[in-house]
Protein backbone atom coordinates (compact mmCIF):
# COMPACT_ATOMS: atom_id res chain seq x y z
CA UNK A 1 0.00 0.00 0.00
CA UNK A 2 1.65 3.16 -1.52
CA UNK A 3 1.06 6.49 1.32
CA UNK A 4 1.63 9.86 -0.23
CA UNK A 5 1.26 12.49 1.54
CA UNK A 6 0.62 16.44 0.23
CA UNK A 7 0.00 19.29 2.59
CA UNK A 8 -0.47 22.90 1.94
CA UNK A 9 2.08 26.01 3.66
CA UNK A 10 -0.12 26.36 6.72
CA UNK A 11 0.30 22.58 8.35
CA UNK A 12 3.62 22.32 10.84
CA UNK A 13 5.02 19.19 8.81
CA UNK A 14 7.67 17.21 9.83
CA UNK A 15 8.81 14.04 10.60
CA UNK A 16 6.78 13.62 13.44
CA UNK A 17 3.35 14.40 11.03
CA UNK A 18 4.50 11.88 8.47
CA UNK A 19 5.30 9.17 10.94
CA UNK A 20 1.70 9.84 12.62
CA UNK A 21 0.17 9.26 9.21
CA UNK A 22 2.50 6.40 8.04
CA UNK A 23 1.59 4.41 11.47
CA UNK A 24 -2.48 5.73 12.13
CA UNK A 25 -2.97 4.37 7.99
CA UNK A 26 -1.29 1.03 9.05
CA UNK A 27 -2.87 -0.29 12.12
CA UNK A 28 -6.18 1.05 11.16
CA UNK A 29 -5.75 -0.14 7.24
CA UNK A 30 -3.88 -3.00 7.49
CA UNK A 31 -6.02 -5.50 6.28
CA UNK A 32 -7.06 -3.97 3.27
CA UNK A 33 -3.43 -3.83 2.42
CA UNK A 34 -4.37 -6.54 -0.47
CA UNK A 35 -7.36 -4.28 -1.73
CA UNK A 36 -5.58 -0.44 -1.29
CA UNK A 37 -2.96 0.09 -3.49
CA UNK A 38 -2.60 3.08 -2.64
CA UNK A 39 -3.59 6.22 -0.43
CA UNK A 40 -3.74 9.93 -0.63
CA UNK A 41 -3.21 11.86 2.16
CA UNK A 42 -4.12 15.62 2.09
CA UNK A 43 -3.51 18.16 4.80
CA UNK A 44 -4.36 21.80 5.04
CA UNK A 45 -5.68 24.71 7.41
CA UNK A 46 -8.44 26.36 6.78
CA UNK A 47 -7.73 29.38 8.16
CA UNK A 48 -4.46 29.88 7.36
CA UNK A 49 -2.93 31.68 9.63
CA UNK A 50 -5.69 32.63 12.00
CA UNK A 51 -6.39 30.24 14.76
CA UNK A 52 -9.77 28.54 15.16
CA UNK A 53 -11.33 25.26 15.99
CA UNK A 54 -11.61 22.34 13.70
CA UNK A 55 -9.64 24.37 11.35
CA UNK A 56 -7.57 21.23 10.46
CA UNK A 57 -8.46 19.28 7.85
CA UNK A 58 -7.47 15.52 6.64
CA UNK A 59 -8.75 14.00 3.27
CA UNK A 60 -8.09 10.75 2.40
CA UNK A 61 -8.52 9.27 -0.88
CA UNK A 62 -7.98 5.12 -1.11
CA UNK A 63 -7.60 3.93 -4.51
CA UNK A 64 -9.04 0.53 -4.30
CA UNK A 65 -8.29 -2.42 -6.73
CA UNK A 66 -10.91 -2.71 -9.39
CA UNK A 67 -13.02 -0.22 -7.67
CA UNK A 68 -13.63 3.44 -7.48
CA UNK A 69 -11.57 5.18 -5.08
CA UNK A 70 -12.97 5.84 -1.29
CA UNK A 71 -12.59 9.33 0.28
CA UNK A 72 -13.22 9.76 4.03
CA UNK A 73 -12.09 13.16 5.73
CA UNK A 74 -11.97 15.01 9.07
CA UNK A 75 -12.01 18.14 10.59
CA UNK A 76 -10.16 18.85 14.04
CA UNK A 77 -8.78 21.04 16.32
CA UNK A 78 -5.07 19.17 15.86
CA UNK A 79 -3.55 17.78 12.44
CA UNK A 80 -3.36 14.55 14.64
CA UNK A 81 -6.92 14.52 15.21
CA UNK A 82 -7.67 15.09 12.15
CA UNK A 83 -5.73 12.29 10.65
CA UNK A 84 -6.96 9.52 13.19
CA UNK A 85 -10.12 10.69 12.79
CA UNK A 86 -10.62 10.83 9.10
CA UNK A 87 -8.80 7.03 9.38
CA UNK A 88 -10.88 5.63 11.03
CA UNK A 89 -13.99 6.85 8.77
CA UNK A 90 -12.72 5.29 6.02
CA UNK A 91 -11.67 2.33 7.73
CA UNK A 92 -15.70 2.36 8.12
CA UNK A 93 -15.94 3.10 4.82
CA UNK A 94 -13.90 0.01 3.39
CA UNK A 95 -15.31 -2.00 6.05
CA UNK A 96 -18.82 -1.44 4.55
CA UNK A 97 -17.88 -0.88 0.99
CA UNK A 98 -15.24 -4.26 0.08
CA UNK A 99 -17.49 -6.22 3.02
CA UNK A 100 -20.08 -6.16 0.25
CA UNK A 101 -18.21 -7.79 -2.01
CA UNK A 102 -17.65 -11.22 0.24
C-alpha cells in the first residue's frame, strides 16, 4: 500500500506528522493492504494563519483495486486529530464498501 502524503504552507510538517500518518494508515488499514494500493493523504488549514477550531483538515482518498476510489475526511482542532479521525472513517468506509463484495 503506496502512502503519499501532500499538505499545503499552513500545516507544521515534519517528521513527526508523516510518521503519525504512516503508522495511524497502518494499524487502522492493514487488512485492506491486499485491496488499497494506494492512499492519498491531504492536509491543510483552513484558516491559514488565523487560529480557530476544527480548522484542520485531513482527506483521504484510497484507490481501491478494481473499484472506485474511497474518500473519508476530518475536521479537528489538531492535524493529529484530524488524521486519526478521518482514518478511522474510512476504515468504516472500506469495512462497509469491500465487506459487500464477500
Amino acid at each position: 500500500m503506496h502512502i503519499e502524503i501532500n499538505h499545503d504552507n499552513h500545516i507544521q510538517y515534519d517528521e513527526s506528522v508523516e510518521r503519525h500518518v504512516r503508522q495511524t494508515l497502518d494499524s487502522t488499514l492493514s487488512r485492506f493492504a491486499d485491496q488499497v494500493t494506494r492512499i492519498e493523504v491531504h492536509l491543510h488549514d483552513k484558516n491559514a494563519e488565523r487560529r480557530g477550531n476544527g480548522d484542520r483538515h485531513c482527506l483521504l482518498e484510497a484507490k481501491v483495486e478494481g473499484r472506485p476510489p474511497l474518500a473519508a475526511s476530518e475536521d479537528a482542532d489538531t492535524i493529529a486529530a484530524a488524521i486519526t479521525g478521518a482514518a478511522k472513517k474510512l476504515q468504516r468506509r472500506l469495512d462497509s464498501d469491500l465487506g459487500r463484495l464477500h
